[in-house]
N, C-alpha and C. Protein backbone atom coordinates (compact mmCIF):
# COMPACT_ATOMS: atom_id res chain seq x y z
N UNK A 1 265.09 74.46 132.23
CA UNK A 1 263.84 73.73 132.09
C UNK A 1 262.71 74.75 132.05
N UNK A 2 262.04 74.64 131.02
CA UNK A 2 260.62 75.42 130.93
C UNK A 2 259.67 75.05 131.44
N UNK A 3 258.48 75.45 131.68
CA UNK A 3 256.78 74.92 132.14
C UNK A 3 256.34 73.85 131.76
N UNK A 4 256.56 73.78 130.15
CA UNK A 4 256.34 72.55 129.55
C UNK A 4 257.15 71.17 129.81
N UNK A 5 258.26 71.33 130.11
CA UNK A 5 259.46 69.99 130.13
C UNK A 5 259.01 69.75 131.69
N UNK A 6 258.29 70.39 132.35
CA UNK A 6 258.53 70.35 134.23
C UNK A 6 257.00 69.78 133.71
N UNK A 7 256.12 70.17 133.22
CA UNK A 7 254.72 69.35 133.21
C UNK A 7 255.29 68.32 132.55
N UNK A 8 255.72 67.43 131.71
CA UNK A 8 255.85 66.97 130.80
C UNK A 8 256.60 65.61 131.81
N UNK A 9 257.72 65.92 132.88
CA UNK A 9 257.94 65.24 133.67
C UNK A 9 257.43 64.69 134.86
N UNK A 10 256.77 65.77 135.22
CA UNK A 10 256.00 65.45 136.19
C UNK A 10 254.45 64.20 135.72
N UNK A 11 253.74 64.46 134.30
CA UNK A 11 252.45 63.50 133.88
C UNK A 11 253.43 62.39 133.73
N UNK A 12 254.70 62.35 132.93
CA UNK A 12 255.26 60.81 133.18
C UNK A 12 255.59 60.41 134.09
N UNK A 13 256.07 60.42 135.23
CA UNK A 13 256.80 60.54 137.14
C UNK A 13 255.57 59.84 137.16
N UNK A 14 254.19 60.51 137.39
CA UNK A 14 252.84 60.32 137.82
C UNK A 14 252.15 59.11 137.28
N UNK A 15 252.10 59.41 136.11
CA UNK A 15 251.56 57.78 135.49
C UNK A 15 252.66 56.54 135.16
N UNK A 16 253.93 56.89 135.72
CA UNK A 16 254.88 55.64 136.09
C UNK A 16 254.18 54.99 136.97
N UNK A 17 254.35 55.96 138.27
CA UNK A 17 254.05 55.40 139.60
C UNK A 17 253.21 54.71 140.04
N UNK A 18 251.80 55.44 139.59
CA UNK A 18 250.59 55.28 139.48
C UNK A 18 250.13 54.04 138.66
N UNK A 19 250.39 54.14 137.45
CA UNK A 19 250.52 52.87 136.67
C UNK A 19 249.00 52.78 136.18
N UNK A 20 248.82 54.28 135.51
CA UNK A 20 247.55 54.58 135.25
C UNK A 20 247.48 55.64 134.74
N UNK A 21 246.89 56.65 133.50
CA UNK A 21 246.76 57.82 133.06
C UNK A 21 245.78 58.54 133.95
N UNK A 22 246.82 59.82 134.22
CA UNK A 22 245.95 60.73 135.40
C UNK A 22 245.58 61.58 134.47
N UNK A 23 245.11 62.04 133.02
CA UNK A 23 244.61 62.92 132.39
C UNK A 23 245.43 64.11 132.18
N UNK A 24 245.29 64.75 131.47
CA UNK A 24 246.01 66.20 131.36
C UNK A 24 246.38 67.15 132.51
N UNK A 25 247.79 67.29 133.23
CA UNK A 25 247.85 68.21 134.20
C UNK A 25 248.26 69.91 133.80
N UNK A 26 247.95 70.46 134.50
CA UNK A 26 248.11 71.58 134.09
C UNK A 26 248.59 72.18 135.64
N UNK A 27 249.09 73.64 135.80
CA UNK A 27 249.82 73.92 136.40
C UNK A 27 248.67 74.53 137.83
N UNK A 28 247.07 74.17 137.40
CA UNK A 28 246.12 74.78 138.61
C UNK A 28 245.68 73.11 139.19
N UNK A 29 245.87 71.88 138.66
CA UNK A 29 245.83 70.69 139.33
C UNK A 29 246.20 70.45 140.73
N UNK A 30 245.42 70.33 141.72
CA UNK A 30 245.43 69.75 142.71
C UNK A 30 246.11 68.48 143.14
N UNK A 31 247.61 68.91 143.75
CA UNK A 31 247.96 67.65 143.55
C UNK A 31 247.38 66.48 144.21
N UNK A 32 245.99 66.49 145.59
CA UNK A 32 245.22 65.98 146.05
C UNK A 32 244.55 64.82 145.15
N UNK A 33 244.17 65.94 144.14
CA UNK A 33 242.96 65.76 142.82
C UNK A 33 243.48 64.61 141.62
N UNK A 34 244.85 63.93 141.69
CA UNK A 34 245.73 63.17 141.36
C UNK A 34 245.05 61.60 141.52
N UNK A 35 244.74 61.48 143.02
CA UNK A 35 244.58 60.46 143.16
C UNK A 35 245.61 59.26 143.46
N UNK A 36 246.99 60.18 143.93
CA UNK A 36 247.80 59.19 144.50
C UNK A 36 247.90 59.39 146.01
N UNK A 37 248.53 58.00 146.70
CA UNK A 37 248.71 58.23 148.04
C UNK A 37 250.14 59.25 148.33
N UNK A 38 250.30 59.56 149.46
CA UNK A 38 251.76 59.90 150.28
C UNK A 38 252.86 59.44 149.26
N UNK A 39 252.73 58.34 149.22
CA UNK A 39 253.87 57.27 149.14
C UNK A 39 254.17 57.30 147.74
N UNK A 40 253.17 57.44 146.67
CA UNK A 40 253.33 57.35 145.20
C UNK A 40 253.48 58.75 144.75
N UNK A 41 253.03 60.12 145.82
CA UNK A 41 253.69 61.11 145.27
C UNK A 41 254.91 61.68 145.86
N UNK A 42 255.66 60.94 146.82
CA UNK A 42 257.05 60.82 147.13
C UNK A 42 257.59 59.85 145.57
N UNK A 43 256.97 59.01 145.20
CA UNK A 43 257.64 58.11 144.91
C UNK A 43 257.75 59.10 143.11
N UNK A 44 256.67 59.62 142.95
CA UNK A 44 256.49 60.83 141.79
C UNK A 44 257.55 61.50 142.41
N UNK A 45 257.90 62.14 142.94
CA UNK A 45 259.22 63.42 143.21
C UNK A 45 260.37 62.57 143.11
N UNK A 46 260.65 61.20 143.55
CA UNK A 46 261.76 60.75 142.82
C UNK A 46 262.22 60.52 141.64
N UNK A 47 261.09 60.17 140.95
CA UNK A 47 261.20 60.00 139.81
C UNK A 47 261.68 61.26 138.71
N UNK A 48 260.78 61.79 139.24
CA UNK A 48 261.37 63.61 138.60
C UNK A 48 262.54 63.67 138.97
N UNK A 49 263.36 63.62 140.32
CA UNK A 49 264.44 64.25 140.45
C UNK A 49 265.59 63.30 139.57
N UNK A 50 264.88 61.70 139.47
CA UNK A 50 266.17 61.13 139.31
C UNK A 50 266.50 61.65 137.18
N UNK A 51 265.44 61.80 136.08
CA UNK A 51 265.17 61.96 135.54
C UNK A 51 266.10 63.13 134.88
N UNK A 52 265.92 63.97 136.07
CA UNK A 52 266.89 65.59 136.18
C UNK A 52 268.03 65.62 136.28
N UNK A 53 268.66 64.45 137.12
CA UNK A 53 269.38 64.09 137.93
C UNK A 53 270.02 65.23 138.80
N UNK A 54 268.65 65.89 139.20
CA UNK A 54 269.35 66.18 140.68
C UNK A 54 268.38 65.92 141.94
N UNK A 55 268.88 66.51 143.18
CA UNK A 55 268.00 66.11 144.15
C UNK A 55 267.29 67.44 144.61
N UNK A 56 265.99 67.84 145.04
CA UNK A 56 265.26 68.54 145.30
C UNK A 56 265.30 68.74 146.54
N UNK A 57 265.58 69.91 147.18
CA UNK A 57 265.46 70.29 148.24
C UNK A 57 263.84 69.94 149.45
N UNK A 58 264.32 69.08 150.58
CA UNK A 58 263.09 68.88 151.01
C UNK A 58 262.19 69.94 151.31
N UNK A 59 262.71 71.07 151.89
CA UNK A 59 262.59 72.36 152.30
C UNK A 59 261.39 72.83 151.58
N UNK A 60 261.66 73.19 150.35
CA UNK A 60 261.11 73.23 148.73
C UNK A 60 259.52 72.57 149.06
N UNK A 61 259.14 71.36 149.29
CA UNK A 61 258.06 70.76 149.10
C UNK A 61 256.54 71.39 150.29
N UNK A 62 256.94 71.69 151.33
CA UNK A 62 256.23 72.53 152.34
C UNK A 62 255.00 73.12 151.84
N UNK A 63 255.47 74.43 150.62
CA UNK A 63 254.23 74.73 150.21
C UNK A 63 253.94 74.26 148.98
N UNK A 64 253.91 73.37 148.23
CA UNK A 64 253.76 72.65 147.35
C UNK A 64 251.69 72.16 147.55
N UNK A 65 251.45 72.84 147.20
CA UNK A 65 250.40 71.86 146.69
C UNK A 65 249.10 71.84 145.42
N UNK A 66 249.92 72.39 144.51
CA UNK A 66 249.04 72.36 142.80
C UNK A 66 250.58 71.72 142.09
N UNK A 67 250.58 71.02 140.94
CA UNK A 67 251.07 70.59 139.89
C UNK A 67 252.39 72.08 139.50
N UNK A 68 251.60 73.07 139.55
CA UNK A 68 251.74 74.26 139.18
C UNK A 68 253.32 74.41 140.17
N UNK A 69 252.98 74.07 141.24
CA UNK A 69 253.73 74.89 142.82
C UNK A 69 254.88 73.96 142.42
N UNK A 70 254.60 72.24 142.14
CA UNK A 70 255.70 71.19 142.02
C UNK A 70 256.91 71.78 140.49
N UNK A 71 256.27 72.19 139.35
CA UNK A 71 256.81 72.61 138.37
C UNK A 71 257.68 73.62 138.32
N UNK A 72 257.22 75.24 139.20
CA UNK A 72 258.17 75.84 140.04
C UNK A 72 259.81 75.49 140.78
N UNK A 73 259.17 74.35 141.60
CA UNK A 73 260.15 73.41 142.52
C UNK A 73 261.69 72.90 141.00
N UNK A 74 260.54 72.32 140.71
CA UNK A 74 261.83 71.60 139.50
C UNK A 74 262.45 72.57 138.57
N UNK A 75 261.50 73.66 138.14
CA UNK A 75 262.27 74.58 137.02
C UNK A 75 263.56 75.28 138.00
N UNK A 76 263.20 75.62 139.00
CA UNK A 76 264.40 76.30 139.73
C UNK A 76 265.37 75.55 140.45
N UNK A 77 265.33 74.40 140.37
CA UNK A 77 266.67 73.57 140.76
C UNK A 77 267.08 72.79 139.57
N UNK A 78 266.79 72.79 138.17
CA UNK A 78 266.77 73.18 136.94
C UNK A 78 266.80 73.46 136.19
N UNK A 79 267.24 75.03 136.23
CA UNK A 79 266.42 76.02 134.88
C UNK A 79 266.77 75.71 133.53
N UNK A 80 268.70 75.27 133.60
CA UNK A 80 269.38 74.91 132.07
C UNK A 80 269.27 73.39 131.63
N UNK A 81 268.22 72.99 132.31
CA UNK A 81 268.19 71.49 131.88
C UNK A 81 267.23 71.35 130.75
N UNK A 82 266.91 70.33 130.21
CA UNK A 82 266.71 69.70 129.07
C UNK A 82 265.76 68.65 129.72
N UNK A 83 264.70 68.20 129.15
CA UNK A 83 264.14 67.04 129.53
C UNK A 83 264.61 65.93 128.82
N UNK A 84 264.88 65.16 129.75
CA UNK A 84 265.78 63.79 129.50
C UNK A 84 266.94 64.05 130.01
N UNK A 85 267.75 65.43 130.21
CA UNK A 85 268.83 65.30 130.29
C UNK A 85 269.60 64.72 132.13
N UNK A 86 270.73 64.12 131.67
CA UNK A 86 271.39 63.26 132.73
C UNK A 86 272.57 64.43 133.44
């Protein structure tokens, strides 16, 4: 998975959840700056993982906090995946 397929999953995850266009993310986005609660950006990391189909280390999320840090997270439990792929 590249930069692009990990942004690319993450703006759809986000405006699933959300159920609303959060605008263009880029990898210096605040994931604060989103505008979702706790709960809808848990509910965003499922969505990504299930997407990937794998599961993300909780560990992993700690220092997470730009778009940028989450894209990291997924490319490396990731790297030979494909977006879309099952």
């Amino acid at each position: 998975m590249n930069l692009a397929e990990a942004l690319a999953f993450l703006q759809s995850a986000g405006e699933h959840v959300s159920d609303r266009e959060l605008g263009r993310l880029t990898t210096e986005t605040e994931l604060q700056a989103l505008g979702l609660d706790s709960v809808q950006l848990l509910e965003m990391i499922t969505v990504a993982e299930q997407n990937i189909g794998l599961r993300l280390p909780d560990e992993a999320f700690g220092r997470v906090r730009t778009v940028g840090d989450l894209c990291e997270v997924l490319m490396t439990a990731a790297p030979d995946r494909q977006a879309g792929a099952r």
